[in-house]
Protein backbone atom coordinates (compact mmCIF):
# COMPACT_ATOMS: atom_id res chain seq x y z
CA UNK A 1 14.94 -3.18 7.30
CA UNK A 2 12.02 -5.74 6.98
CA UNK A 3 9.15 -6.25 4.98
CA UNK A 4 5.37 -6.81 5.49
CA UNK A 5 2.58 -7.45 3.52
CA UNK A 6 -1.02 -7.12 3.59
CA UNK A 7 -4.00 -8.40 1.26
CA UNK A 8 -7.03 -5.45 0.86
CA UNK A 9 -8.37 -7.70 -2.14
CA UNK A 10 -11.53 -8.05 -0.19
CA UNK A 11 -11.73 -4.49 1.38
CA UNK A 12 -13.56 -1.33 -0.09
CA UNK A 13 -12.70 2.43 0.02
CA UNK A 14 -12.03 4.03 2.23
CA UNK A 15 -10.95 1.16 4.50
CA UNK A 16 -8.75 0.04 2.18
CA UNK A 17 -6.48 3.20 3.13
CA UNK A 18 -7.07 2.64 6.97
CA UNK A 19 -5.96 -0.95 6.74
CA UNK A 20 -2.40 0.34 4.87
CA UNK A 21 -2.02 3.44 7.23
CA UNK A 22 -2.37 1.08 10.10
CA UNK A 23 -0.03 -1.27 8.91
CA UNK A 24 2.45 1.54 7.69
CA UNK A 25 2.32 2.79 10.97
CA UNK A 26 3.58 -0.23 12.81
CA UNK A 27 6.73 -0.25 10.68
CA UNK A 28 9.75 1.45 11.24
CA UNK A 29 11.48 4.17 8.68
CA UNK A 30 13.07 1.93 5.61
CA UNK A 31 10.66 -0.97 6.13
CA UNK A 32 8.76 -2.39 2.54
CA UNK A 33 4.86 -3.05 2.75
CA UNK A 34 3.58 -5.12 -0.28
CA UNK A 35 -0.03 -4.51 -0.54
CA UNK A 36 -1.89 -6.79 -2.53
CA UNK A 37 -5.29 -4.93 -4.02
CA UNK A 38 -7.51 -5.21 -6.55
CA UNK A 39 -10.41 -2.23 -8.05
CA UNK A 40 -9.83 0.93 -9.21
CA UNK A 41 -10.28 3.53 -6.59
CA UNK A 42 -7.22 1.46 -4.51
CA UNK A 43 -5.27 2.00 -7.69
CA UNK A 44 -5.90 5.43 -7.67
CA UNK A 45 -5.81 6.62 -4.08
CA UNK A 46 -3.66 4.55 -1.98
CA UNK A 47 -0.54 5.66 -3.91
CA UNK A 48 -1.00 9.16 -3.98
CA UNK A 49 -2.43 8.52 -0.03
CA UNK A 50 0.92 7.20 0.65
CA UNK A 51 3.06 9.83 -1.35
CA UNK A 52 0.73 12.34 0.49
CA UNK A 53 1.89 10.97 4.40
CA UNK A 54 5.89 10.96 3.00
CA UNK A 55 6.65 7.14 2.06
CA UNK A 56 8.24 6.13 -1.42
CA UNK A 57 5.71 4.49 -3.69
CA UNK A 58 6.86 2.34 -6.54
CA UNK A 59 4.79 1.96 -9.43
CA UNK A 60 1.76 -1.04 -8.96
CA UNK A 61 2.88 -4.41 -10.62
CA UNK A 62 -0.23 -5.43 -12.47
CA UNK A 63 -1.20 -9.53 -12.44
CA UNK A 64 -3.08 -11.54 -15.01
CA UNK A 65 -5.76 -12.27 -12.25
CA UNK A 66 -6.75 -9.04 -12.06
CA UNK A 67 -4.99 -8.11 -8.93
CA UNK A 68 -1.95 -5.67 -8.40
CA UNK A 69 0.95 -5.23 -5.79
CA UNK A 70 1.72 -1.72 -4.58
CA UNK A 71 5.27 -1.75 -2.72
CA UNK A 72 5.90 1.41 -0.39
CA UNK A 73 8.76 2.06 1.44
CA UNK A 74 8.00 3.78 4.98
CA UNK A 75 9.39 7.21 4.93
CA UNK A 76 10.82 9.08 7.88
CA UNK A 77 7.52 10.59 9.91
């Protein structure tokens, strides 16, 4: 198992989701991705994105700058 991370803080929908599929993609089944976001349509879509495609989503970890951390494990495809 490893883990990855990627930073969307700067990226808007919908290529906030493309950047996460794409990474999600190059990881194997049992792998972590920490995505670091901020706004509220990532909040709202990229979880339920990710349930959607089959990974495990655990809930976002809110910071005091405003930013989150969504951790999804890759599911089996």
């Amino acid at each position: 198992m490893s883990r990855a991370a990627i930073d969307i803080t700067r990226e808007v929908c919908p290529m906030t989701w493309v950047r996460v599929k794409l990474a999600l993609e190059a990881l194997e089944p049992g792998d972590v991705l920490e995505v670091h976001l901020t706004g509220d349509e990532p909040r709202r879509n990229l979880p339920r994105n990710a349930r959607d495609d089959g990974h495990q989503v655990e809930p976002l970890t809110e910071h005091l700058d405003g930013s989150a951390t969504l951790v999804i494990t890759v599911g089996t495809p």
